[in-house]
Protein backbone atom coordinates (compact mmCIF):
# COMPACT_ATOMS: atom_id res chain seq x y z
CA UNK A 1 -29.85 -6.25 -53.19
CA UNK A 2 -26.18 -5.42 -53.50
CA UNK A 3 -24.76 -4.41 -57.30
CA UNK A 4 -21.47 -4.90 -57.92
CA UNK A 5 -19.94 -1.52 -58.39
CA UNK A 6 -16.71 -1.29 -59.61
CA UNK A 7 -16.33 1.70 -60.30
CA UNK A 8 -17.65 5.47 -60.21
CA UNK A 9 -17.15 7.94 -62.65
CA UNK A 10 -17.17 11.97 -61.69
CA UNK A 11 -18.18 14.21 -63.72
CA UNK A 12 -17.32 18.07 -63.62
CA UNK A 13 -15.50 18.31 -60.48
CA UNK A 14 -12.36 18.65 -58.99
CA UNK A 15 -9.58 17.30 -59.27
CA UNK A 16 -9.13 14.82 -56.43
CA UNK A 17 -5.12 15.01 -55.29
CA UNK A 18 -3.40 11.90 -53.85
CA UNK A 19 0.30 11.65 -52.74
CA UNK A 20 2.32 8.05 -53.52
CA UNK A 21 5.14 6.40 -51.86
CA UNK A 22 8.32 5.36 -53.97
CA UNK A 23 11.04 3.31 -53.88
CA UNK A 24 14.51 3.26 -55.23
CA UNK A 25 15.09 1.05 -58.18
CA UNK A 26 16.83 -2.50 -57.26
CA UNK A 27 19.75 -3.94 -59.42
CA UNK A 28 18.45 -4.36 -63.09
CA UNK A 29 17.43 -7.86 -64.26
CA UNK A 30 19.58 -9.98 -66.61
CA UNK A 31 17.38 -10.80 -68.83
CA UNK A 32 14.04 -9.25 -70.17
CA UNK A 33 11.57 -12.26 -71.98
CA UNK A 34 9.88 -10.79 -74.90
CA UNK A 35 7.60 -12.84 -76.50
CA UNK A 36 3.81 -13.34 -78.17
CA UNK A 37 1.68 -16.19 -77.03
CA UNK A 38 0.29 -18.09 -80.20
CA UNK A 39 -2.31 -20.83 -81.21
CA UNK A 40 0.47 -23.58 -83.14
CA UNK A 41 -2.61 -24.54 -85.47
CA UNK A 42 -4.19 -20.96 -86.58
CA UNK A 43 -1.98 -18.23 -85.49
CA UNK A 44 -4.09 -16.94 -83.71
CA UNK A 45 -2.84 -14.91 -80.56
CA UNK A 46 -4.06 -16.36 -76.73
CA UNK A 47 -5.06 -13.27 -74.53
CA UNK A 48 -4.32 -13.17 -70.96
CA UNK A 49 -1.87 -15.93 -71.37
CA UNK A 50 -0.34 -16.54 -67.63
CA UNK A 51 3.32 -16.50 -67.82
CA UNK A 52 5.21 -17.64 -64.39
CA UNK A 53 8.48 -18.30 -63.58
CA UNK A 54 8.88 -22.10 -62.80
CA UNK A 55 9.97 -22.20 -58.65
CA UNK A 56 9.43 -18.55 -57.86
CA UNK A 57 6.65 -16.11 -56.95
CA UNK A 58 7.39 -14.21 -60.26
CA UNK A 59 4.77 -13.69 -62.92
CA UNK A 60 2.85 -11.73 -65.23
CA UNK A 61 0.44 -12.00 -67.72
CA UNK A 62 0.04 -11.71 -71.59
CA UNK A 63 -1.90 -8.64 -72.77
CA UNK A 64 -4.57 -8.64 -75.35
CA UNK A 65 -3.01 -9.15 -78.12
CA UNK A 66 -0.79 -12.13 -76.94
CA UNK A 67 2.38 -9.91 -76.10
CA UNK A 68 4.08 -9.87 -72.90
CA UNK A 69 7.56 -9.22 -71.19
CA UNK A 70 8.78 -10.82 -67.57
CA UNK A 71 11.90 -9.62 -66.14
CA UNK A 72 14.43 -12.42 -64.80
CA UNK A 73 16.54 -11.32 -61.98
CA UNK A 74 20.20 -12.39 -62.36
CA UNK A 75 20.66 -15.08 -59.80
CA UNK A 76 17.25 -16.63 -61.78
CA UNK A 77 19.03 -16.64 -65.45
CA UNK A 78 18.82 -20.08 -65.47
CA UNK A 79 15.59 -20.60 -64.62
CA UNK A 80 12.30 -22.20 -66.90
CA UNK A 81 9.31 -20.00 -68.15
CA UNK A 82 5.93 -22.07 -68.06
CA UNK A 83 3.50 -20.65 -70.32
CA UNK A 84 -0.45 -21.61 -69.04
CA UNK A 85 -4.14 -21.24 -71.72
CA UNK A 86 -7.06 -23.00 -70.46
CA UNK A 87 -7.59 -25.77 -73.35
CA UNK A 88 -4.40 -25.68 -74.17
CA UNK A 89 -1.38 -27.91 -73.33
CA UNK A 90 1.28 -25.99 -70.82
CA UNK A 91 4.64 -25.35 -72.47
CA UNK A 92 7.77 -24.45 -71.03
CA UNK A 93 10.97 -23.07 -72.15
CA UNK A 94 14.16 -21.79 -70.65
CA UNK A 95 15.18 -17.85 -69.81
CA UNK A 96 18.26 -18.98 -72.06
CA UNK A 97 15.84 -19.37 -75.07
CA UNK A 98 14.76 -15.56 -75.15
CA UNK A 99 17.08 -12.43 -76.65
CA UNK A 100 16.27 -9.66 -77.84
CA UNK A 101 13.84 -10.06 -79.79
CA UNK A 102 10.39 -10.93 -79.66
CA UNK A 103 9.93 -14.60 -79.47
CA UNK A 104 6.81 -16.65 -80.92
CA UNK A 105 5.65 -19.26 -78.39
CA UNK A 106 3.50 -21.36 -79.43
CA UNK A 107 0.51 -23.63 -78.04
CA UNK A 108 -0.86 -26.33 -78.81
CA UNK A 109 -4.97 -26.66 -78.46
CA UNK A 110 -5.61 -30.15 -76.20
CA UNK A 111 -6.67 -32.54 -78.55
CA UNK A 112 -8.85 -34.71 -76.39
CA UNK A 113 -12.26 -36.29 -76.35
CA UNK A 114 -14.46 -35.03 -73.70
CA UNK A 115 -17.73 -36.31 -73.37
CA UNK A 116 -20.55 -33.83 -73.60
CA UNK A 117 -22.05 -32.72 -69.98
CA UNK A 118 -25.96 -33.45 -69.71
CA UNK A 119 -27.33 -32.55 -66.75
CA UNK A 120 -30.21 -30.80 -64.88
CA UNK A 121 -29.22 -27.04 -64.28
CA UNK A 122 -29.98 -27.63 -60.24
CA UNK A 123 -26.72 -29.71 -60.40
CA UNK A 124 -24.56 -26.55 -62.30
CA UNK A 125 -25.95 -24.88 -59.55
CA UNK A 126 -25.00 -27.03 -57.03
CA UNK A 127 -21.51 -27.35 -58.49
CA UNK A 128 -21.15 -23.25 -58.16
CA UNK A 129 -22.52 -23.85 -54.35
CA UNK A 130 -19.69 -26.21 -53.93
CA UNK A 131 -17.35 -24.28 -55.20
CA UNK A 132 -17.76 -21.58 -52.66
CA UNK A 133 -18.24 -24.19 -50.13
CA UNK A 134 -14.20 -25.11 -50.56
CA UNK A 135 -13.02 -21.77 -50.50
CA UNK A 136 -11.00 -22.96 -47.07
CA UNK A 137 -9.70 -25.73 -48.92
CA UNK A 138 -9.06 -24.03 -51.75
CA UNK A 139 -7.77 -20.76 -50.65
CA UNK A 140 -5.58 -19.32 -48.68
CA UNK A 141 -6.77 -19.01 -44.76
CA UNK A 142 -3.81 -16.83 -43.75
CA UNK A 143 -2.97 -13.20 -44.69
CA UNK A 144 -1.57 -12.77 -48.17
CA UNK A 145 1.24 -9.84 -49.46
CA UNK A 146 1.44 -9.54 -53.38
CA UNK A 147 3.02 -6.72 -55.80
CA UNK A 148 0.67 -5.88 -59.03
CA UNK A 149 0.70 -3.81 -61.71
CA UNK A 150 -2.32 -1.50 -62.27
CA UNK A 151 -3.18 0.32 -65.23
CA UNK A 152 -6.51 1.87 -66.19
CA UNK A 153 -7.12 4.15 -69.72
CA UNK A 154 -10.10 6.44 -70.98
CA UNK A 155 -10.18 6.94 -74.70
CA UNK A 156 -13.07 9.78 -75.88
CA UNK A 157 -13.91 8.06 -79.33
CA UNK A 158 -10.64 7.13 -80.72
CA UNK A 159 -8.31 9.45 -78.79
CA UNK A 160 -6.62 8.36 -75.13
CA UNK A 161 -7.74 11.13 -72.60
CA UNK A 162 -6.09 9.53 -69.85
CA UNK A 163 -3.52 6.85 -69.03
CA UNK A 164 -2.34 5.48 -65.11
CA UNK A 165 -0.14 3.18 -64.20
CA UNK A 166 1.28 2.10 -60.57
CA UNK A 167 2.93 -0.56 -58.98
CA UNK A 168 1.32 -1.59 -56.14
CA UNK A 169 1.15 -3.22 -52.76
CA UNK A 170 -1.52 -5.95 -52.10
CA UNK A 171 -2.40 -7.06 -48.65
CA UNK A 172 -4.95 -9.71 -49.11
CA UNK A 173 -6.94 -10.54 -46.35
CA UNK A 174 -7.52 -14.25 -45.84
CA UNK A 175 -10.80 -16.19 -48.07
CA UNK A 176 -12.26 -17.33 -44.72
CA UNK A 177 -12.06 -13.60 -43.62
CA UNK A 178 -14.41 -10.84 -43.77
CA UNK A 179 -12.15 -8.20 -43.67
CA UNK A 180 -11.18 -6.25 -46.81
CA UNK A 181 -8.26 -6.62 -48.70
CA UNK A 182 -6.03 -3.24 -48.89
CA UNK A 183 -3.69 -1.68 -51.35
CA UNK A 184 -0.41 0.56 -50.90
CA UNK A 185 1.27 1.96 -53.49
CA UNK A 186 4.45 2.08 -54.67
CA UNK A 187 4.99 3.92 -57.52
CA UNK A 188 2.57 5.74 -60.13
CA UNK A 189 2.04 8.06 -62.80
CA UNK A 190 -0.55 9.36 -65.07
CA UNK A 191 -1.47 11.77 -67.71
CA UNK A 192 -4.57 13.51 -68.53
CA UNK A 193 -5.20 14.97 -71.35
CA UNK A 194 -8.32 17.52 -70.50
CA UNK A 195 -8.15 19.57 -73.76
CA UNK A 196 -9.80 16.09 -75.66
CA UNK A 197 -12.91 16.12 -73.30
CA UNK A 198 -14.71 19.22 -74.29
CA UNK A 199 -16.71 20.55 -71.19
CA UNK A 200 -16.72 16.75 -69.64
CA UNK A 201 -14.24 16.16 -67.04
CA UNK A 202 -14.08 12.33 -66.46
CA UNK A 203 -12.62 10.70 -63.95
CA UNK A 204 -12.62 6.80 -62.63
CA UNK A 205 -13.20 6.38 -58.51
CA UNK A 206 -11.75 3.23 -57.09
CA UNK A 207 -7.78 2.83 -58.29
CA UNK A 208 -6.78 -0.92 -57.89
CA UNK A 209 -9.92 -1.77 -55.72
CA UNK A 210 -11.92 -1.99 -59.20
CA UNK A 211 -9.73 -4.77 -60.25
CA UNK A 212 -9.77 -6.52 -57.02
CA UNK A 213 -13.39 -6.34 -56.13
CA UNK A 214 -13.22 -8.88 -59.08
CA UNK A 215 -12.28 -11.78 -56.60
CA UNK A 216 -15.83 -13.88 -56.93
CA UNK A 217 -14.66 -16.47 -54.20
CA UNK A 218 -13.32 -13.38 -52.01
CA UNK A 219 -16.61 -11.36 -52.99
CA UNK A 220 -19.32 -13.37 -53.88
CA UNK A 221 -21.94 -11.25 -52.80
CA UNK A 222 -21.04 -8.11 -55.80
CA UNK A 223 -22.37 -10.98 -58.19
CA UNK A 224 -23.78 -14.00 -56.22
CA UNK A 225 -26.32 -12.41 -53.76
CA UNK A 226 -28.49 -14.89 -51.22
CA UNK A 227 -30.66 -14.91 -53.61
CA UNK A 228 -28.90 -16.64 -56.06
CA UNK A 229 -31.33 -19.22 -57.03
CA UNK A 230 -33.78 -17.05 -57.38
CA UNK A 231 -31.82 -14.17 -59.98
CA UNK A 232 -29.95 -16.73 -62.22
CA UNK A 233 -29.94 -20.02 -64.25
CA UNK A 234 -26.92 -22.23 -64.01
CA UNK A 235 -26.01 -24.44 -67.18
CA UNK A 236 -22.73 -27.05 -67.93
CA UNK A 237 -21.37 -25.83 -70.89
CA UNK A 238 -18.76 -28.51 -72.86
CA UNK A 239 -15.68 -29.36 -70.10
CA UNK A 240 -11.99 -28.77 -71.21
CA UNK A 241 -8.20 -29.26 -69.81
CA UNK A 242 -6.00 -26.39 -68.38
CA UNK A 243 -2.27 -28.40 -67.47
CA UNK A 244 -3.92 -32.17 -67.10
CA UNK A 245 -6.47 -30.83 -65.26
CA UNK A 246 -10.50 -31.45 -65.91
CA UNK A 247 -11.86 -27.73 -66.36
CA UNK A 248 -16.11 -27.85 -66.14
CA UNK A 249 -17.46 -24.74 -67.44
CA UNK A 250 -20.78 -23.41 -65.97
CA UNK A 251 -22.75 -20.90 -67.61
CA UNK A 252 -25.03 -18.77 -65.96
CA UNK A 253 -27.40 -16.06 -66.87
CA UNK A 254 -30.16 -13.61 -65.04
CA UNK A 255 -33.08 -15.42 -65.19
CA UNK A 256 -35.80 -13.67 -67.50
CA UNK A 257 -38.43 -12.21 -65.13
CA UNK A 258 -35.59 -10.49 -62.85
CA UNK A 259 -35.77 -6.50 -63.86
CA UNK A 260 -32.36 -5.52 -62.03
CA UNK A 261 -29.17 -5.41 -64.44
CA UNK A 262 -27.71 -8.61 -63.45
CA UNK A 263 -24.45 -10.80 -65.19
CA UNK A 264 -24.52 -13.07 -67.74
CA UNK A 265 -21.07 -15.49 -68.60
CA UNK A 266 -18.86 -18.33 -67.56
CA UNK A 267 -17.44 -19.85 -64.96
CA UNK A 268 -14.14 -22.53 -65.40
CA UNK A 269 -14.12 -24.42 -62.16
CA UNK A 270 -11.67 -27.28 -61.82
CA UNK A 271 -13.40 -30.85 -61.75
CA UNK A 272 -11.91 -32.33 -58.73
CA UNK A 273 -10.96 -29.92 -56.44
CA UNK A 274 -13.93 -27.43 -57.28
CA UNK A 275 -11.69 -24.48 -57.31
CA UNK A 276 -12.66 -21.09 -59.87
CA UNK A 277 -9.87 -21.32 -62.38
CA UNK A 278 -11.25 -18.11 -64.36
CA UNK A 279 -14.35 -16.58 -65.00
CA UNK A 280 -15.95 -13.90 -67.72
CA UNK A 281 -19.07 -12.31 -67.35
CA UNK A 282 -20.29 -9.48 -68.36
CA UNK A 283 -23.55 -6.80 -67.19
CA UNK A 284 -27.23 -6.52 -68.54
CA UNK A 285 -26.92 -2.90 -69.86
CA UNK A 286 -30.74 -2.88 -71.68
CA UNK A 287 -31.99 -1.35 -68.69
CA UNK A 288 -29.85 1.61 -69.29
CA UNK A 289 -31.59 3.84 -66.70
CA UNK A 290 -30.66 1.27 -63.63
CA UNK A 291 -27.50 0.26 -65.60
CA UNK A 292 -26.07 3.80 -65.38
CA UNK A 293 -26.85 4.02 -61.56
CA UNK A 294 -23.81 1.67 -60.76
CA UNK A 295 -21.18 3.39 -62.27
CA UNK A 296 -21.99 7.18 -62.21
CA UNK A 297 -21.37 8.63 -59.20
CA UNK A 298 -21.54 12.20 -60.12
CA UNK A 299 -22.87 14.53 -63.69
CA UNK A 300 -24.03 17.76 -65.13
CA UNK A 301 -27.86 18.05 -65.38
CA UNK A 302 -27.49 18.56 -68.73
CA UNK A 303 -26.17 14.59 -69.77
CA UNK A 304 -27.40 11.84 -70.35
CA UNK A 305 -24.91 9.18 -69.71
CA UNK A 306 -25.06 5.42 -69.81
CA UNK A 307 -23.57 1.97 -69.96
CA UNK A 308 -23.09 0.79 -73.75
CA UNK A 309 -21.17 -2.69 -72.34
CA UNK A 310 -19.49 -3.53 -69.23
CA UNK A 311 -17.14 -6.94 -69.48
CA UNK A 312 -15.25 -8.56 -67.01
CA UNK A 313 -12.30 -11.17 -66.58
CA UNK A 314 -10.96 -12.24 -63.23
CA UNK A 315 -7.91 -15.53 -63.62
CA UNK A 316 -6.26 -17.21 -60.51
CA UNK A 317 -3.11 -19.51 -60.96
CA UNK A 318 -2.55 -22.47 -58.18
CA UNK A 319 0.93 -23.10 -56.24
CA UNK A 320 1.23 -25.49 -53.98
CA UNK A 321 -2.09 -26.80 -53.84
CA UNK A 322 -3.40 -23.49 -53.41
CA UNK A 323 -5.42 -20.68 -55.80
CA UNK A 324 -4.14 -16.85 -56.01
CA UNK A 325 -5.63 -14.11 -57.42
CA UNK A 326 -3.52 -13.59 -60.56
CA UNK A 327 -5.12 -10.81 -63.09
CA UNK A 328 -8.35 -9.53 -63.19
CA UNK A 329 -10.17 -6.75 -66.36
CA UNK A 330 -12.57 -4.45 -66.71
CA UNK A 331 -13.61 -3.17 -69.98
CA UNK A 332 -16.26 -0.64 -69.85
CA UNK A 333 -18.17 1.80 -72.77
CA UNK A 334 -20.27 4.67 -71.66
CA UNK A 335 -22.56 7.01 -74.36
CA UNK A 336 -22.91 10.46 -73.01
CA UNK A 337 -25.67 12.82 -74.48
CA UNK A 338 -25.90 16.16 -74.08
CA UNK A 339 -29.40 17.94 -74.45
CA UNK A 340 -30.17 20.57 -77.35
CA UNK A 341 -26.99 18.80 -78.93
CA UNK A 342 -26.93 16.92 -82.18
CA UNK A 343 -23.95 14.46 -81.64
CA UNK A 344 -23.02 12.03 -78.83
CA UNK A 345 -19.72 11.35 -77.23
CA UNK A 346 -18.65 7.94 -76.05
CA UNK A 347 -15.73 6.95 -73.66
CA UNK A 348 -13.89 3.58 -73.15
CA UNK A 349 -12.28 2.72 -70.41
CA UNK A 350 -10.07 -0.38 -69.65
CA UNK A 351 -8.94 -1.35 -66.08
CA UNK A 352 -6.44 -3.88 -65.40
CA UNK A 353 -3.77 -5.66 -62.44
CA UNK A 354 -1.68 -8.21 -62.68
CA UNK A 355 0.13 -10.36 -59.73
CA UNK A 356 3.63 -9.98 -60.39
CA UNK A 357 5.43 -11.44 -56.93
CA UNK A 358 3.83 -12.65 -53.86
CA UNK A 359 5.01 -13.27 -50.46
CA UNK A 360 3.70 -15.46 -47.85
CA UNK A 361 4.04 -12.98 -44.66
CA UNK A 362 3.09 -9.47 -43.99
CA UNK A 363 6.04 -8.32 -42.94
CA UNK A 364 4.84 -4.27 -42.90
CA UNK A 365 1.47 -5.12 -41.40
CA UNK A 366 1.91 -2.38 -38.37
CA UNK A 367 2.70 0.45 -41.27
CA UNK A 368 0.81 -0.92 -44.37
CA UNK A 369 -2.58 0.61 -42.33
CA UNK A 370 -1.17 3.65 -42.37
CA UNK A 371 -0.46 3.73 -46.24
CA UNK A 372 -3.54 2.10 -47.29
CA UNK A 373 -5.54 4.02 -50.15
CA UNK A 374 -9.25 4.26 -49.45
CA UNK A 375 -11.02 1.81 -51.90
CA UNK A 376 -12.84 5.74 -53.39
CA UNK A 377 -9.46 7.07 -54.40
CA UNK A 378 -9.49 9.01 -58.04
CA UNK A 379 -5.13 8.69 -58.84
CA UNK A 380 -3.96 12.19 -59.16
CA UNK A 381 -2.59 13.13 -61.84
CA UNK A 382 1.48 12.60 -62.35
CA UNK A 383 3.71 13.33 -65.69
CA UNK A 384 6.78 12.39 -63.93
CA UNK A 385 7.96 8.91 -65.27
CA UNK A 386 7.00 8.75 -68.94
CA UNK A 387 9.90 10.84 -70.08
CA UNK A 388 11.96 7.89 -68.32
CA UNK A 389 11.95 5.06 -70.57
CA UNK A 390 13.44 3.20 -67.53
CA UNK A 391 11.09 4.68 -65.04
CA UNK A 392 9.69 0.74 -63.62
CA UNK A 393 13.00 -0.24 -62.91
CA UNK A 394 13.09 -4.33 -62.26
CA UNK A 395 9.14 -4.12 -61.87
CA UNK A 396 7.43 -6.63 -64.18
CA UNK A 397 4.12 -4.63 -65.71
CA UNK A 398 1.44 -5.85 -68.29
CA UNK A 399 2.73 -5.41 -71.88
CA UNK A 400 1.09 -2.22 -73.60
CA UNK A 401 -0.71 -2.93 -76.68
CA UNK A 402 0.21 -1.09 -79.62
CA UNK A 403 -2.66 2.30 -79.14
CA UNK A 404 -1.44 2.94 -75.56
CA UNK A 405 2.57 2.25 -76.79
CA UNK A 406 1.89 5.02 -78.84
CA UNK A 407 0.17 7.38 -76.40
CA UNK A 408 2.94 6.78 -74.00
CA UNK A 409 5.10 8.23 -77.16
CA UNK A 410 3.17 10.60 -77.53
CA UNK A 411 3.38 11.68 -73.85
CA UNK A 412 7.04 11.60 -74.06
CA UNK A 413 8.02 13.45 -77.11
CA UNK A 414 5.35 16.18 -75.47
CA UNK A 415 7.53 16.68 -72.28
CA UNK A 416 10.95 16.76 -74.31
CA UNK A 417 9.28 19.63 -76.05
CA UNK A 418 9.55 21.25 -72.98
């Protein structure tokens, strides 16, 4: 049976080196967006809010705490924002609208009678067949170019051992394909912080291929193996809206006898088309023996280390009449224990990417080969960049949320110092 493995983590060893290709900066944009996404009724902030720019290949995506920023070339000052929650009506507002400060959109929840979905679990399961079944339909057939942001973070406890972030290249290979997707990259940096992490030098394998492994309908077998029926149950759960359109939600769950760690969460599949709108799952971490065997790759004899919770989040936004991988998340807490040793350490780390342009044709397809990172890269480490504030130039990144906004401070003020 194959696990899904996003990611491995080393432990005591080198440090892996890896060289990046950059770019020189474009004209600036004429207009930065600032803004938190909002529930009207409670106040309450929407996560992962997509956030496109209406007619164009631009977009980004709201962090976790609502906030996000899109930058608006100048010959698109004129343009119209559209602002997209599953069970939530779609908004949309002009560039105009936005200065500089941070605007409060708000959202309203769809108020809308839906009746409640009673139905044998073989047809949830069918549904979930069928929706793999379209992926031609659905999806593109033809070879797919995207830029992305990337960032991934490791806090020990409460303090950020290591931030990354890179723009980067996406070369998707078509649904109907077997071939692998690959990534370039543009531009990157990172800072590590080794003096926090005592005698444990942690490091994440993978880069961008973590986030894009996330792709169920490109990669069904990390999750859905042939022997689907067998590993999990397949529920309805109540059906919502998402921009007029019927959302069914499926949940699904390992089925009780199965011993592997397996996923447990939901899938938002759109009612007449059968596409996979979103989906969050998350792993079976009580087996923490097996659990810890698909994400560390390498430690000292000495640890114990395992898999406290491992979450996932993969979204895909539609243009015309077609799904694209939009922004995918990995959220992931490990306990490490050391023998002979009283107290326990425990790391976070948070992986994320974010579709911020795509393009129809591969237009560097003989040299992109060439470029390609290997899907076990560990990013070297790179200070350059975070003592320039404008180091992303007219890239559009994810929004930092207020503990790694102050890291990156913190990271700055440090190489002034020197």
């Amino acid at each position: 049976m194959r696990h899904l493995i996003f990611k491995k983590i080393l432990l005591s060893i080198p440090l892996l080196a890896f060289s990046f290709l950059t770019i020189q900066a474009q004209n600036a944009p004429a207009n930065i967006c600032k803004g938190i996404v909002r529930d009207k009724k409670t106040g309450n902030y929407l996560a992962f809010t997509s956030v496109a720019l209406q007619g164009t290949n631009i977009r980004t995506v709201a962090n976790s705490v609502g906030e996000f920023a899109l930058k608006v070339p100048s010959t698109l000052a004129n343009s119209i924002l559209e602002f997209q929650y599953i069970g939530y009506q779609s908004r949309r507002l002009p560039v105009s609208n936005f200065g500089t400060n941070l605007m409060t959109v708000e959202l309203e929840n769809v108020a809308v009678e839906l009746p409640e979905v009673s139905v044998i679990s073989s047809d949830a399961e069918a549904l979930v067949l069928a929706m793999f079944a379209h992926k031609g339909t659905n999806y593109s057939n033809q070879e797919e170019h995207f830029t992305a942001f990337y960032r991934e973070t490791i806090r020990k406890n409460r303090s950020y051992v290591s931030l990354s972030e890179s723009v980067v290249d996406v070369y998707k290979q078509a649904y109907t394909s077997y071939k692998a997707d690959g990534v370039t990259t543009y531009k990157a940096r990172k800072k590590t912080d080794y003096s926090k992490v005592d005698t444990l030098l942690f490091k994440l394998m993978g880069g961008p291929f973590n986030a894009l492994y996330l792709d169920l309908i490109k990669y069904p077998e990390m999750i859905f193996t042939d022997n689907m029926k067998e590993n999990y149950e397949f529920s309805f759960d109540r059906s919502t809206l998402s921009d007029q359109k019927r959302i069914f939600i499926v949940n699904f769950k390992q089925k009780p006898l199965i011993d592997d760690p397996l996923y447990a969460g939901k899938l938002y599949i759109v009612a007449q088309t059968m596409a996979l709108k979103s989906a969050v799952f998350k792993l079976n971490v009580q087996n923490r023996e097996a659990a810890s065997t698909m994400f560390i790759f390498k430690k000292p004899l000495r640890a114990t280390v395992y898999p406290l919770e491992a979450t996932y989040r993969i979204d895909f936004f539609e243009k015309d009449n077609k799904w694209y991988y939009g922004y995918s998340r990995i959220e992931l807490a490990l306990r490490v224990n050391w023998k002979k040793k009283l107290f326990h350490s425990t790391f976070y780390s948070t992986i994320e990417m974010a579709a911020t342009e795509r393009e129809k044709s591969i237009d560097k397809k003989a040299s992109w080969k060439k470029e390609r990172i290997h899907p076990t890269i560990v990013i070297a480490d790179e200070v350059s960049g975070f003592a320039d504030p404008d180091f992303w130039g007219e890239f559009n990144v994810i929004e930092p949320e207020k503990p790694i906004e102050a890291a990156i401070r913190k990271i700055q003020k440090q190489l002034q110092k020197k």
